[in-house]
C-alpha atoms as a PDB file:
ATOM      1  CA  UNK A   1       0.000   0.000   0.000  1.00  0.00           C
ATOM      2  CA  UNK A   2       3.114   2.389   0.672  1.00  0.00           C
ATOM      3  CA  UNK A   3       4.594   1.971  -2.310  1.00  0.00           C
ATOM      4  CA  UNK A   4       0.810   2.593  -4.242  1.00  0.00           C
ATOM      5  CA  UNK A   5       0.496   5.647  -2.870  1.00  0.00           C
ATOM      6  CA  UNK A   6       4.389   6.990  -3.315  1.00  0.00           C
ATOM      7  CA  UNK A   7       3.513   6.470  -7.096  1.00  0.00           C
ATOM      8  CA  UNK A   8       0.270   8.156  -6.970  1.00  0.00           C
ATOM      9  CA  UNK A   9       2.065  11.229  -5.394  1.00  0.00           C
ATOM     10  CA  UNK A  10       4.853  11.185  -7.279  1.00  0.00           C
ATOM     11  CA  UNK A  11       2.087  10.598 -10.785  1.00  0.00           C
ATOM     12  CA  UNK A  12      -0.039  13.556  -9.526  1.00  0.00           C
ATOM     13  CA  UNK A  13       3.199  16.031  -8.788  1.00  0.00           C
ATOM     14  CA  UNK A  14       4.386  15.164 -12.244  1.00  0.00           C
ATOM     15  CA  UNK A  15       1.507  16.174 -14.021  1.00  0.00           C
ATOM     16  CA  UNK A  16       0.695  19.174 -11.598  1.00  0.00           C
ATOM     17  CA  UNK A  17       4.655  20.469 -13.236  1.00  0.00           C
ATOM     18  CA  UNK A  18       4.293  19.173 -16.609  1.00  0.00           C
ATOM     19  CA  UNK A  19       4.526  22.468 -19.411  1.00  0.00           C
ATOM     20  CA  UNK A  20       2.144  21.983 -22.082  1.00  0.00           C
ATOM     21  CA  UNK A  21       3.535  23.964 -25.201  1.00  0.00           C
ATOM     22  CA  UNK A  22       1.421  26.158 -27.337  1.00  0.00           C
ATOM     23  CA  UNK A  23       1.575  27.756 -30.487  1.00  0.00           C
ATOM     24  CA  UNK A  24       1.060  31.823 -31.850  1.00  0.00           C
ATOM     25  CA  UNK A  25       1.042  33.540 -34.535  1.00  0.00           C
ATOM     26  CA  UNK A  26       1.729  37.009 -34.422  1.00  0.00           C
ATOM     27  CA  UNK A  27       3.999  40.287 -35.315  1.00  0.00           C
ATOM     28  CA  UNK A  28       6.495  41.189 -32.556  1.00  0.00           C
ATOM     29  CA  UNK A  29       5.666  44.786 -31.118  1.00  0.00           C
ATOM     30  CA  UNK A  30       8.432  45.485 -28.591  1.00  0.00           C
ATOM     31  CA  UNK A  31      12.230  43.336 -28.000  1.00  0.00           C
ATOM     32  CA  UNK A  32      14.227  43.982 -24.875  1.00  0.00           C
ATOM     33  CA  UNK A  33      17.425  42.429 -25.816  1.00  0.00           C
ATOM     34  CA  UNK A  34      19.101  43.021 -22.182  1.00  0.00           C
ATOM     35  CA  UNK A  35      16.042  41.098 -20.682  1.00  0.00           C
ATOM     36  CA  UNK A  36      15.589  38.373 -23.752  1.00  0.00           C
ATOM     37  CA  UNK A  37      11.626  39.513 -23.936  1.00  0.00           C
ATOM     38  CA  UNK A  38       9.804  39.472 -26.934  1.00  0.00           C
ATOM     39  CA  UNK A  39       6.237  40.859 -26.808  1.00  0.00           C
ATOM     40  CA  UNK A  40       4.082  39.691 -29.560  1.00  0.00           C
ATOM     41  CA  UNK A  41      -0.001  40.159 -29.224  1.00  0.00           C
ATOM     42  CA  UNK A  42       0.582  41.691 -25.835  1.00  0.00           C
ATOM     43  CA  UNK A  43       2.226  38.971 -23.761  1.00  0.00           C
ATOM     44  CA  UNK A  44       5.679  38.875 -22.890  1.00  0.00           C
ATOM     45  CA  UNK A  45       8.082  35.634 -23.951  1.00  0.00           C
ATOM     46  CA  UNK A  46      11.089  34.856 -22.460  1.00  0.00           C
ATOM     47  CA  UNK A  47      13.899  34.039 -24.903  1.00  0.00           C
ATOM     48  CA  UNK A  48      16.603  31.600 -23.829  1.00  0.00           C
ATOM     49  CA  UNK A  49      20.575  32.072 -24.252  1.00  0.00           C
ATOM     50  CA  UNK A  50      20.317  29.907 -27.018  1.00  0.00           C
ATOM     51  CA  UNK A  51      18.773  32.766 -29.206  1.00  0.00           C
ATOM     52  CA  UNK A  52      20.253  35.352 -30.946  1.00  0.00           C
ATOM     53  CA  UNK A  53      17.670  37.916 -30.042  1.00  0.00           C
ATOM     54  CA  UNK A  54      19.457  40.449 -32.223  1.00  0.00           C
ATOM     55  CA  UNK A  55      18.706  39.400 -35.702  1.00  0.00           C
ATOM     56  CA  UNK A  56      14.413  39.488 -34.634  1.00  0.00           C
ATOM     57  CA  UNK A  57      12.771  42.709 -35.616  1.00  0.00           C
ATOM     58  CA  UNK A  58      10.090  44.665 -34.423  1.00  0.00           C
ATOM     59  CA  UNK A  59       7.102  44.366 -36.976  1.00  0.00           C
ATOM     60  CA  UNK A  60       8.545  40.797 -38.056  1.00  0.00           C
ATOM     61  CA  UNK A  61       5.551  38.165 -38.079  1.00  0.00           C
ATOM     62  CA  UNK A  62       6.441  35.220 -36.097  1.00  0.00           C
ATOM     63  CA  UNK A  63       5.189  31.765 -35.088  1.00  0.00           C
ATOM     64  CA  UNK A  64       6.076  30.895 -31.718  1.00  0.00           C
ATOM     65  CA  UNK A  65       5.893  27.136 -29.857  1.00  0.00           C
ATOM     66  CA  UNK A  66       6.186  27.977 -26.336  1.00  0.00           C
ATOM     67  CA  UNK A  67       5.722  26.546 -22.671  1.00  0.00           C
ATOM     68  CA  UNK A  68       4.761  28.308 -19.478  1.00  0.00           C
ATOM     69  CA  UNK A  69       7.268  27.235 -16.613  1.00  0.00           C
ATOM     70  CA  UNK A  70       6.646  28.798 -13.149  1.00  0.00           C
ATOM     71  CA  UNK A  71       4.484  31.112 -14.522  1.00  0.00           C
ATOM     72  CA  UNK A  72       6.605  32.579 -17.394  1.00  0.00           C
ATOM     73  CA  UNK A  73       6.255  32.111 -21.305  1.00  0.00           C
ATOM     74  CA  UNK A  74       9.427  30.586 -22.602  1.00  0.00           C
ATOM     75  CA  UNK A  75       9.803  30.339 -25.733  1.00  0.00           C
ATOM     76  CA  UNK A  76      10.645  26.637 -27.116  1.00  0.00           C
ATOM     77  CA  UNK A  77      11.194  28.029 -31.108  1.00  0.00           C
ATOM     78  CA  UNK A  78      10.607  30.786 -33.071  1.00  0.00           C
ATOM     79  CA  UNK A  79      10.661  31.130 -36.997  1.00  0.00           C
ATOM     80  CA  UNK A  80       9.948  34.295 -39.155  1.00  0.00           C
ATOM     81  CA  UNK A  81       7.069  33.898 -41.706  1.00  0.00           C
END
């Protein structure tokens, strides 16, 4: 019975943390390079050190795939259309 309910804890803590990723569509309206933020229809994404934020322009259109991880939109890819 111990053991059950260890591995219903640890099944319901892993799916309480799991990040679902999304996908939008959208042009970018503001980039803060020194924070890695791009804004695109109003909600802030997080870019990771991965990036090269530089070569993204405001007005670019841009799909997005992104996950929300404590709370913050991080952004998983992003490719100009």
């Amino acid at each position: 019975m111990r053991k059950f309910m260890l591995g219903v804890v640890l099944a319901t803590y892993l799916v309480g943390t799991a990040a679902f990723a999304a996908e939008v569509k959208a042009t970018i309206t503001h980039i803060d390079v020194n924070a890695r933020i791009i804004v695109v229809d109003g909600r802030a994404f997080h870019v990771g050190t991965n990036v090269d934020i530089a070569v993204f322009k405001v007005g670019q259109v841009v799909t997005l795939v992104f996950d929300t991880i404590d709370g913050q939109l991080k952004i998983v890819s992003i490719t100009v259309d």
